[in-house]
PDB file of N, CA and C in Angstrom:
ATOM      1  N   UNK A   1       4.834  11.551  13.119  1.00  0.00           N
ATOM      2  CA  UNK A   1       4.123  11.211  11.900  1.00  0.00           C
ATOM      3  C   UNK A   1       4.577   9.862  11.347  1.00  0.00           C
ATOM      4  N   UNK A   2       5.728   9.596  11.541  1.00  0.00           N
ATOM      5  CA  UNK A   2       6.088   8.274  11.045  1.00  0.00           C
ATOM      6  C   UNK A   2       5.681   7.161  11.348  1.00  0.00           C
ATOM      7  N   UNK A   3       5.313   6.863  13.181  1.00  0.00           N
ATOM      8  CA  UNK A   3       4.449   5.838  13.775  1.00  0.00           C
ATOM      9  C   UNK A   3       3.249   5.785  13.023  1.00  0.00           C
ATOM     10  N   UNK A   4       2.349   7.225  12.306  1.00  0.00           N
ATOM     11  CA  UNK A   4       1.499   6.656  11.868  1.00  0.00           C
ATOM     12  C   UNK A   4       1.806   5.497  10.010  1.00  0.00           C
ATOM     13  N   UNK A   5       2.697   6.231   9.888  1.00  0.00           N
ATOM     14  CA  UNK A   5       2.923   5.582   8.049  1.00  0.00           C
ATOM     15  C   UNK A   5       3.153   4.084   8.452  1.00  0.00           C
ATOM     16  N   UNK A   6       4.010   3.882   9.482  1.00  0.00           N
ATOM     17  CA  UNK A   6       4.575   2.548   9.989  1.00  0.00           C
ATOM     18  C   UNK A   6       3.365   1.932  10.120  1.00  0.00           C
ATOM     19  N   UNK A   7       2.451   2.112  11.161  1.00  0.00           N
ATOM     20  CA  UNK A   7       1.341   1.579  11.518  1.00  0.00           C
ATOM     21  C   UNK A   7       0.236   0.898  10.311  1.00  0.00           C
ATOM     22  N   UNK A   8       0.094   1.790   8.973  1.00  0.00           N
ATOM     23  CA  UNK A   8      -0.658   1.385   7.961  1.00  0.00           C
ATOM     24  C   UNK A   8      -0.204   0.122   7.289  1.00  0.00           C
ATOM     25  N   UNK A   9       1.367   0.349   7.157  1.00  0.00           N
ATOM     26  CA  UNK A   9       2.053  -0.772   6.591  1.00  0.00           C
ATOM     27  C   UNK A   9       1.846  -2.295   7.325  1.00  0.00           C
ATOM     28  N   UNK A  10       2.111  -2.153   8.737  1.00  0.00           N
ATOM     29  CA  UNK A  10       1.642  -3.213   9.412  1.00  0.00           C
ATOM     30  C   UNK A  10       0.680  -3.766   9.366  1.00  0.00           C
ATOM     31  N   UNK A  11      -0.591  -3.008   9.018  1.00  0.00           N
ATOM     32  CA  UNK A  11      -1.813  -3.146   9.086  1.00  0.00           C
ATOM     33  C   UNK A  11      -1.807  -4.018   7.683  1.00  0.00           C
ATOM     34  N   UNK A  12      -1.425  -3.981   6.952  1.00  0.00           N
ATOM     35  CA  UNK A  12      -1.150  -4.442   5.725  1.00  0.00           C
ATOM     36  C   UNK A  12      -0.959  -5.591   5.747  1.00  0.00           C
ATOM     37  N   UNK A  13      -0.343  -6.372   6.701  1.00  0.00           N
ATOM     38  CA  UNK A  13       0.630  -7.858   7.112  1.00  0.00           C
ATOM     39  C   UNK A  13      -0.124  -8.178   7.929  1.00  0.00           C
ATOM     40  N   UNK A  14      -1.206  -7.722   8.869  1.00  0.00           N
ATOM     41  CA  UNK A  14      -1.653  -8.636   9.823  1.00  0.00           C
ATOM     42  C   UNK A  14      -2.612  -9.860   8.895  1.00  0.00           C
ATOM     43  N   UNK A  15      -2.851 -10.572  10.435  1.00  0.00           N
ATOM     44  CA  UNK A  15      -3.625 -11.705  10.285  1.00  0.00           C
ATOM     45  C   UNK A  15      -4.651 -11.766  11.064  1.00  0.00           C
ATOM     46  N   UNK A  16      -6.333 -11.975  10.939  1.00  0.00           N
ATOM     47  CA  UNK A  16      -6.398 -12.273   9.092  1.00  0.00           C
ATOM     48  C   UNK A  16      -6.377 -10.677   8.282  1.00  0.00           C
ATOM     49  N   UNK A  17      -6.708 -10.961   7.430  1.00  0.00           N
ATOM     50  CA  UNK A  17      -6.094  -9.667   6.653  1.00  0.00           C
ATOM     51  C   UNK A  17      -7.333  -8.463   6.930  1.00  0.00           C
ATOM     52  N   UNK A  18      -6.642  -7.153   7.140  1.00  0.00           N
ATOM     53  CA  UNK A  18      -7.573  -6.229   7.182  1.00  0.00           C
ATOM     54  C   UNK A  18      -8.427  -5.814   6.030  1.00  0.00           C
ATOM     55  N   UNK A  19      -9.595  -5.233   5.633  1.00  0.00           N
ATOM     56  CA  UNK A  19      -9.999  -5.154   4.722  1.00  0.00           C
ATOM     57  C   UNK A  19     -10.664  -3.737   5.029  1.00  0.00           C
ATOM     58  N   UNK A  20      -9.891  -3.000   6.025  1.00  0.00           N
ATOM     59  CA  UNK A  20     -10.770  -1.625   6.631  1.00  0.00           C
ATOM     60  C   UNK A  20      -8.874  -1.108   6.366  1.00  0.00           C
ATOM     61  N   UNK A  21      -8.694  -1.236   5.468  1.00  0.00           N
ATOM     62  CA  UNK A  21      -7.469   0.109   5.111  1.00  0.00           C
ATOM     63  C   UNK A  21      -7.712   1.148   4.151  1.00  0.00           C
ATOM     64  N   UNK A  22      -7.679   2.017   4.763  1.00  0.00           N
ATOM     65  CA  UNK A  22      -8.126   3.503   3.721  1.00  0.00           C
ATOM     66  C   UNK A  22      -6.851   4.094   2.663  1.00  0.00           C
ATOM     67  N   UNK A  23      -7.269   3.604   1.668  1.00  0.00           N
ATOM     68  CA  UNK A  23      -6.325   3.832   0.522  1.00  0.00           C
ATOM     69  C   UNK A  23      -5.734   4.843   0.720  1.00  0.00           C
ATOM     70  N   UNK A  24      -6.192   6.201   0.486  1.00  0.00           N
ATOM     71  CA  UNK A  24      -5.437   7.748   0.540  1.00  0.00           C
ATOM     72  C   UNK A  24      -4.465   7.378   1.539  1.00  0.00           C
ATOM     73  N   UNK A  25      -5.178   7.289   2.618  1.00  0.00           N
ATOM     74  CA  UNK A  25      -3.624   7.134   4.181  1.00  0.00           C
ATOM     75  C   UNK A  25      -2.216   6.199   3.616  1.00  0.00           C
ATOM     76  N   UNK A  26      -3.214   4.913   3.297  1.00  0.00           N
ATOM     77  CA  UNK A  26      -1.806   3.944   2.601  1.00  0.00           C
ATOM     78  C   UNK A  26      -1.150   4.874   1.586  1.00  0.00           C
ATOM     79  N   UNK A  27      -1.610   5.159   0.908  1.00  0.00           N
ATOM     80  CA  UNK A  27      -0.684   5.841  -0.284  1.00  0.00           C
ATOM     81  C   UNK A  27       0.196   6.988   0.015  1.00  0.00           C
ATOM     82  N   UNK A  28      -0.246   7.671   0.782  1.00  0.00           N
ATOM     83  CA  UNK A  28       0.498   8.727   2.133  1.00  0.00           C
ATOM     84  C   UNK A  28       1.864   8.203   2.437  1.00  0.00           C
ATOM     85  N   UNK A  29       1.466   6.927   2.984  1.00  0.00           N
ATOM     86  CA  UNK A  29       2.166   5.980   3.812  1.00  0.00           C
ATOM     87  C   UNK A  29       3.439   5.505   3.007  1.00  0.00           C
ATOM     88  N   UNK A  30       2.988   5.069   1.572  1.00  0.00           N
ATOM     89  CA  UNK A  30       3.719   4.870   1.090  1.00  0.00           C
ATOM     90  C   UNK A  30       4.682   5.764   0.177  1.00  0.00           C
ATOM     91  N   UNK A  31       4.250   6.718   0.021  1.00  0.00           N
ATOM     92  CA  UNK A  31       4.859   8.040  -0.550  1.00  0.00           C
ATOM     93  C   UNK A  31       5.733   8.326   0.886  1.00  0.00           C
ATOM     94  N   UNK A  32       5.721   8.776   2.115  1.00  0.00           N
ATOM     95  CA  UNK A  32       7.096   8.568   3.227  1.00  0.00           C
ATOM     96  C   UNK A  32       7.855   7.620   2.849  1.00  0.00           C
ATOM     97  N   UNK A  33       7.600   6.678   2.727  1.00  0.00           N
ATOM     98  CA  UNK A  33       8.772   5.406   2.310  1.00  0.00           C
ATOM     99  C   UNK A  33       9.696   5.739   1.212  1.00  0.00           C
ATOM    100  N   UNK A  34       9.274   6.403   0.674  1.00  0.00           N
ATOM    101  CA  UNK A  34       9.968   6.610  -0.924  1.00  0.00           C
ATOM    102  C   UNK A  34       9.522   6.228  -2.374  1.00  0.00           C
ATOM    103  N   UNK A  35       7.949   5.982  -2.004  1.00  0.00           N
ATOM    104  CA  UNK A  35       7.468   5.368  -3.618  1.00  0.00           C
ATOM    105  C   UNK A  35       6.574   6.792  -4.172  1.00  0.00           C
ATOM    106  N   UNK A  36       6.247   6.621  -5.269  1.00  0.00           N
ATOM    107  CA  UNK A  36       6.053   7.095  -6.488  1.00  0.00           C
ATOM    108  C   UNK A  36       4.788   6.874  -6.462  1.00  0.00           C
ATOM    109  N   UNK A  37       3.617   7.797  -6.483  1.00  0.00           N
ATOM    110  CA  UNK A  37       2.209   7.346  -6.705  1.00  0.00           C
ATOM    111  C   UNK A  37       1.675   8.285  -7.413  1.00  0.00           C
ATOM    112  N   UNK A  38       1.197   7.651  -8.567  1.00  0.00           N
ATOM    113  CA  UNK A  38       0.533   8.693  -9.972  1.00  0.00           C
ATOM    114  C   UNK A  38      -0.944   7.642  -9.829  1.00  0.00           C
ATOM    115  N   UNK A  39      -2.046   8.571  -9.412  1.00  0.00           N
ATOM    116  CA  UNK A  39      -3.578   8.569 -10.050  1.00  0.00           C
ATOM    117  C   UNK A  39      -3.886   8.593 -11.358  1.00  0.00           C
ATOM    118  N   UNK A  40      -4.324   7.368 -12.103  1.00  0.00           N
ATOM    119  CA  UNK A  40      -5.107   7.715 -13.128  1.00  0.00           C
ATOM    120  C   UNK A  40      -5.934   7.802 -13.612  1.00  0.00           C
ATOM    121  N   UNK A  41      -6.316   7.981 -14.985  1.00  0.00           N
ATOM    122  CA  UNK A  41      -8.168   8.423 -15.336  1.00  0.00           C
ATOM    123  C   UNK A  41      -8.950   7.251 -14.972  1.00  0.00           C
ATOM    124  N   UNK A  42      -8.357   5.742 -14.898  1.00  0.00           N
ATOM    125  CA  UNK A  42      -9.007   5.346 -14.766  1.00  0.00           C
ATOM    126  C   UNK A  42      -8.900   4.267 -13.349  1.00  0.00           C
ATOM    127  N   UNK A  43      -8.878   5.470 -12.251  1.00  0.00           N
ATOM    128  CA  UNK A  43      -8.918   4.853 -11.074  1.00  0.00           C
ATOM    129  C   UNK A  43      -7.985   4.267 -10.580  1.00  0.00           C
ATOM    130  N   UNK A  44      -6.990   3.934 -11.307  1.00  0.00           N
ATOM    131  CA  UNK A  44      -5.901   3.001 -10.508  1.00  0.00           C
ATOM    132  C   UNK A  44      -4.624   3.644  -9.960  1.00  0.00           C
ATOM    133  N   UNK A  45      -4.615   3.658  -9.010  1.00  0.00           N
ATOM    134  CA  UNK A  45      -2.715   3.885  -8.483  1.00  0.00           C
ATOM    135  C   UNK A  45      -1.779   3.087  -8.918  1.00  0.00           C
ATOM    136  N   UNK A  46      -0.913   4.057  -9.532  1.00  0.00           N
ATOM    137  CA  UNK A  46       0.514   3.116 -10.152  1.00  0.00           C
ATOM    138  C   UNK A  46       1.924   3.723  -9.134  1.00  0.00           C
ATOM    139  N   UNK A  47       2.327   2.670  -8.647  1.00  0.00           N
ATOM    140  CA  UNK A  47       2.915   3.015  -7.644  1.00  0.00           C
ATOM    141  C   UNK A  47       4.400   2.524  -7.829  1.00  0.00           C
ATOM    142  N   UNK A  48       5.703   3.871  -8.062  1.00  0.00           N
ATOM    143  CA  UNK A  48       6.720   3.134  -8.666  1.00  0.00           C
ATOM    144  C   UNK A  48       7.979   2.842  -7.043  1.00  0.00           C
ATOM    145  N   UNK A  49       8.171   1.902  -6.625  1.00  0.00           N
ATOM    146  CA  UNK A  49       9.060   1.981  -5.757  1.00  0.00           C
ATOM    147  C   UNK A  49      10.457   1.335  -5.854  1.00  0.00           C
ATOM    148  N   UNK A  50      11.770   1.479  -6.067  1.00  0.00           N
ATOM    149  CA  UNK A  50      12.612   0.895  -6.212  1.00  0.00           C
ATOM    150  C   UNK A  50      12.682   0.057  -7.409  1.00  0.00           C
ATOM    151  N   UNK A  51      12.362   0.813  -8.198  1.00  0.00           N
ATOM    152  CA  UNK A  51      12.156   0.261  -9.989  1.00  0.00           C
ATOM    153  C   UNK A  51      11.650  -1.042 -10.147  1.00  0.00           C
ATOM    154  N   UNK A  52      10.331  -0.876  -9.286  1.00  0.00           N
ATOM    155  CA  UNK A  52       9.656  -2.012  -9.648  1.00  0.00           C
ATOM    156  C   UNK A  52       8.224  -0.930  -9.603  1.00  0.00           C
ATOM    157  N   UNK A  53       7.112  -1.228 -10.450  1.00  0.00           N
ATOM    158  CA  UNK A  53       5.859  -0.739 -10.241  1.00  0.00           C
ATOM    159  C   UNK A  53       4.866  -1.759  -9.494  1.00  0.00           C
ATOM    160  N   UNK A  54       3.819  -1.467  -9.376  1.00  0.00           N
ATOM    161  CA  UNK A  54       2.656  -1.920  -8.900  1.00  0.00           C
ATOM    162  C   UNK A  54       1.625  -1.110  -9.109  1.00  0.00           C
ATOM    163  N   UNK A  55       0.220  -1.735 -10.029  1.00  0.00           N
ATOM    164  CA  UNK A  55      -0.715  -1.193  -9.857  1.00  0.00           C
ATOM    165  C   UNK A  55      -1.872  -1.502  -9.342  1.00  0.00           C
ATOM    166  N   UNK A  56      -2.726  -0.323  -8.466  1.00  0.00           N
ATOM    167  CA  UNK A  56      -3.460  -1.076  -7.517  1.00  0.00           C
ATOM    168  C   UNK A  56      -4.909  -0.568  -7.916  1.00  0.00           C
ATOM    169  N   UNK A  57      -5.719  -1.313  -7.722  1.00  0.00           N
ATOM    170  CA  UNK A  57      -7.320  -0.913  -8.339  1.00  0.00           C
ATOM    171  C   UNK A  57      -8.061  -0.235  -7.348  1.00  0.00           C
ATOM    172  N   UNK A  58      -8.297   0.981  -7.220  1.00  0.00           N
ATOM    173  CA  UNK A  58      -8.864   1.860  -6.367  1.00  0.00           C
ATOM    174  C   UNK A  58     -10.377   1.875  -6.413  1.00  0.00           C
ATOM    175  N   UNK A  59     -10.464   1.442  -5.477  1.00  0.00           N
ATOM    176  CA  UNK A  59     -12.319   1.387  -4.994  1.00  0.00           C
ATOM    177  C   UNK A  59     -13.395   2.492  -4.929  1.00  0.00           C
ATOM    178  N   UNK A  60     -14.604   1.895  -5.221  1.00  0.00           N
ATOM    179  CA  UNK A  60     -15.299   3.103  -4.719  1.00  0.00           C
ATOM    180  C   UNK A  60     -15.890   3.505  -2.939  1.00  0.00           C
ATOM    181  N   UNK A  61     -15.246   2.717  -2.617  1.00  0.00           N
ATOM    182  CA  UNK A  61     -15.447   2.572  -0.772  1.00  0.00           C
ATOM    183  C   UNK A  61     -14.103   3.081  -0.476  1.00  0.00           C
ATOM    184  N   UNK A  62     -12.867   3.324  -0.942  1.00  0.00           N
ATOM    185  CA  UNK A  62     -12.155   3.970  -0.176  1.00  0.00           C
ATOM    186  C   UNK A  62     -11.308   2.731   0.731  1.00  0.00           C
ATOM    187  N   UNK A  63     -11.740   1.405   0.522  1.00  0.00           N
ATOM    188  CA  UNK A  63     -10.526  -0.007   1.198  1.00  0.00           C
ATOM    189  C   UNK A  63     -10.508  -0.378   0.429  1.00  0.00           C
ATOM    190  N   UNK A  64      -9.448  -1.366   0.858  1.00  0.00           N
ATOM    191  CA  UNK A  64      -8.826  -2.426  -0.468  1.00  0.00           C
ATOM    192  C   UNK A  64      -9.870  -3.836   0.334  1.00  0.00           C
ATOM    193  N   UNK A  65      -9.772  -4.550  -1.326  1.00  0.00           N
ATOM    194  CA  UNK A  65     -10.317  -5.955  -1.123  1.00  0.00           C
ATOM    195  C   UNK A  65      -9.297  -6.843  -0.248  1.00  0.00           C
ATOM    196  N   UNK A  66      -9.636  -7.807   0.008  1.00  0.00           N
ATOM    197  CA  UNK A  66      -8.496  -8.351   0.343  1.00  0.00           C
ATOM    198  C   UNK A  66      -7.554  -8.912  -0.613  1.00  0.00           C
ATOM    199  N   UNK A  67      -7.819  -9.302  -1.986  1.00  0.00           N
ATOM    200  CA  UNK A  67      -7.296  -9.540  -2.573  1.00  0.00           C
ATOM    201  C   UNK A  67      -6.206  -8.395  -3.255  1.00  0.00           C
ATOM    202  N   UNK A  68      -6.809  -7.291  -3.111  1.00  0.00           N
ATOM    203  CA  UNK A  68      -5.343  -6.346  -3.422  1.00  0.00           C
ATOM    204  C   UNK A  68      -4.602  -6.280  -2.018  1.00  0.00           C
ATOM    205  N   UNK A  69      -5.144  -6.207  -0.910  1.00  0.00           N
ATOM    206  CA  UNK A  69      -3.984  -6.376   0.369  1.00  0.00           C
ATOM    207  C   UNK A  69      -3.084  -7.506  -0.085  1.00  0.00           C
ATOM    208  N   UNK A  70      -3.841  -8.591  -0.410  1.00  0.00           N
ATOM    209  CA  UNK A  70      -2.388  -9.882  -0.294  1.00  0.00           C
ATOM    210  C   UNK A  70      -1.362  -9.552  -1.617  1.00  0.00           C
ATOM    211  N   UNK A  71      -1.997  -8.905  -2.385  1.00  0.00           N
ATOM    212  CA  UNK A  71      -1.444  -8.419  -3.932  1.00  0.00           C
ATOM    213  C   UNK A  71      -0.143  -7.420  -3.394  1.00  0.00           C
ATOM    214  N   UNK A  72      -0.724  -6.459  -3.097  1.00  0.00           N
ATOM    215  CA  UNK A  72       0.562  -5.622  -2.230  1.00  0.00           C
ATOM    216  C   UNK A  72       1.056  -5.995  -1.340  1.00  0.00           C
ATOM    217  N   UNK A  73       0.662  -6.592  -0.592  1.00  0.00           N
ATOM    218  CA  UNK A  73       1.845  -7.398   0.300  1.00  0.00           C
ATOM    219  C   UNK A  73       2.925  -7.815  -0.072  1.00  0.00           C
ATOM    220  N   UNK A  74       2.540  -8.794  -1.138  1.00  0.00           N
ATOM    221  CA  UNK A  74       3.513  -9.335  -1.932  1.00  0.00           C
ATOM    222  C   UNK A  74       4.073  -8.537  -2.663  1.00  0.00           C
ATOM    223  N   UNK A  75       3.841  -7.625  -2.917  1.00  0.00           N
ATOM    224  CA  UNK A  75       4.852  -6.413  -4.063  1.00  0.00           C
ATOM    225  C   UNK A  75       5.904  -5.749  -2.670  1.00  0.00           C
ATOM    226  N   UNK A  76       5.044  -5.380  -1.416  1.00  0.00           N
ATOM    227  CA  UNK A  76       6.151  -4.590  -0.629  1.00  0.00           C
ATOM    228  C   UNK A  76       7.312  -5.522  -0.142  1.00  0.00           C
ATOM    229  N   UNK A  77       6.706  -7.159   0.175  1.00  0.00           N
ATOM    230  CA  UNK A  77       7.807  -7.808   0.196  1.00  0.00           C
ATOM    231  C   UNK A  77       8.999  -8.064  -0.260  1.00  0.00           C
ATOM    232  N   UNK A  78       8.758  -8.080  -1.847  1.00  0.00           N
ATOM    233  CA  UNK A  78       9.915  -7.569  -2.234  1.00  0.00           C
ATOM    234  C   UNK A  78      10.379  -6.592  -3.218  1.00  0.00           C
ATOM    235  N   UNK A  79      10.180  -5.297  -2.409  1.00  0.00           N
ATOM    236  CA  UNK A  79      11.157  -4.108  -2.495  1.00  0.00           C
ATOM    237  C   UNK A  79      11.438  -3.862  -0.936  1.00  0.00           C
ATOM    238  N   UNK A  80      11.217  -4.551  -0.084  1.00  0.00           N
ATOM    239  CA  UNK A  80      11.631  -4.817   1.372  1.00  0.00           C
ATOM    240  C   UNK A  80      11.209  -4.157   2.324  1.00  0.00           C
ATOM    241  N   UNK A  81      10.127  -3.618   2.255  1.00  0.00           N
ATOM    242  CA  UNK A  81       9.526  -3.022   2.723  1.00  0.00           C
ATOM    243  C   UNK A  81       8.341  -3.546   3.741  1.00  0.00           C
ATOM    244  N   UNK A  82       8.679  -4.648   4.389  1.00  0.00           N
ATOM    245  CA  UNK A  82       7.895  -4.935   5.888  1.00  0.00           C
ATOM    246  C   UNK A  82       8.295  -4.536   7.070  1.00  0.00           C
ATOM    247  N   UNK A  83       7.249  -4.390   7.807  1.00  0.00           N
ATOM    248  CA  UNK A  83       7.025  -3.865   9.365  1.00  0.00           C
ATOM    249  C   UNK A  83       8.569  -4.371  10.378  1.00  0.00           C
ATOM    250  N   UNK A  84       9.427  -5.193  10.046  1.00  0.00           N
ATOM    251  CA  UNK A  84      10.244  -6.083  10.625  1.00  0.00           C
ATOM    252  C   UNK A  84      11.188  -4.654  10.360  1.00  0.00           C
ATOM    253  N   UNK A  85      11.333  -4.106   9.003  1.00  0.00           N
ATOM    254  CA  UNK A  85      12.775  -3.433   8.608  1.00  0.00           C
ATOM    255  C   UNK A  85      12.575  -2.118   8.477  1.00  0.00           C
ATOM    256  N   UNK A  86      11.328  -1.675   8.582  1.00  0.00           N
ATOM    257  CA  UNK A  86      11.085  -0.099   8.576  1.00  0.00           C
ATOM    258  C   UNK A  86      11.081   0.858  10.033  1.00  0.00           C
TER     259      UNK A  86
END
């Protein structure tokens, strides 16, 4: 099960950026890692990992834009969480 959580995260970092990542799985993905994910009323995942948050704007298609991929990218970067160290 872990190759798959690993795999989403990567998917996260490629180039050019994916824009076919299915939120629920990522959030899966990222809940194995050790983060914190609370749904709220109004659609957004707040995601607490290593006492830093991030909140991410949840679609009605079920992927992220690309602009929240590069958004979280940059948040997993640093709580250290890239494909290199997991």
């Amino acid at each position: 099960m872990s190759q798959k959580h690993k795999a989403k995260i990567q998917k996260l970092f490629e180039h050019p950026i994916a824009t076919n990542i299915d939120e629920k799985r990522l959030l899966s993905a990222l809940e194995h890692y050790g983060a914190s994910v609370e749904i709220t009323k109004h659609n957004k995942a707040k995601i607490l990992l290593k006492d830093k948050e991030f909140s991410l704007v949840m679609s009605h298609r079920n992927s992220l834009s690309k602009d929240e991929v590069v958004r979280l990218r940059h948040f997993l970067e640093s709580v250290d969480i890239v494909p290199d160290k997991i």
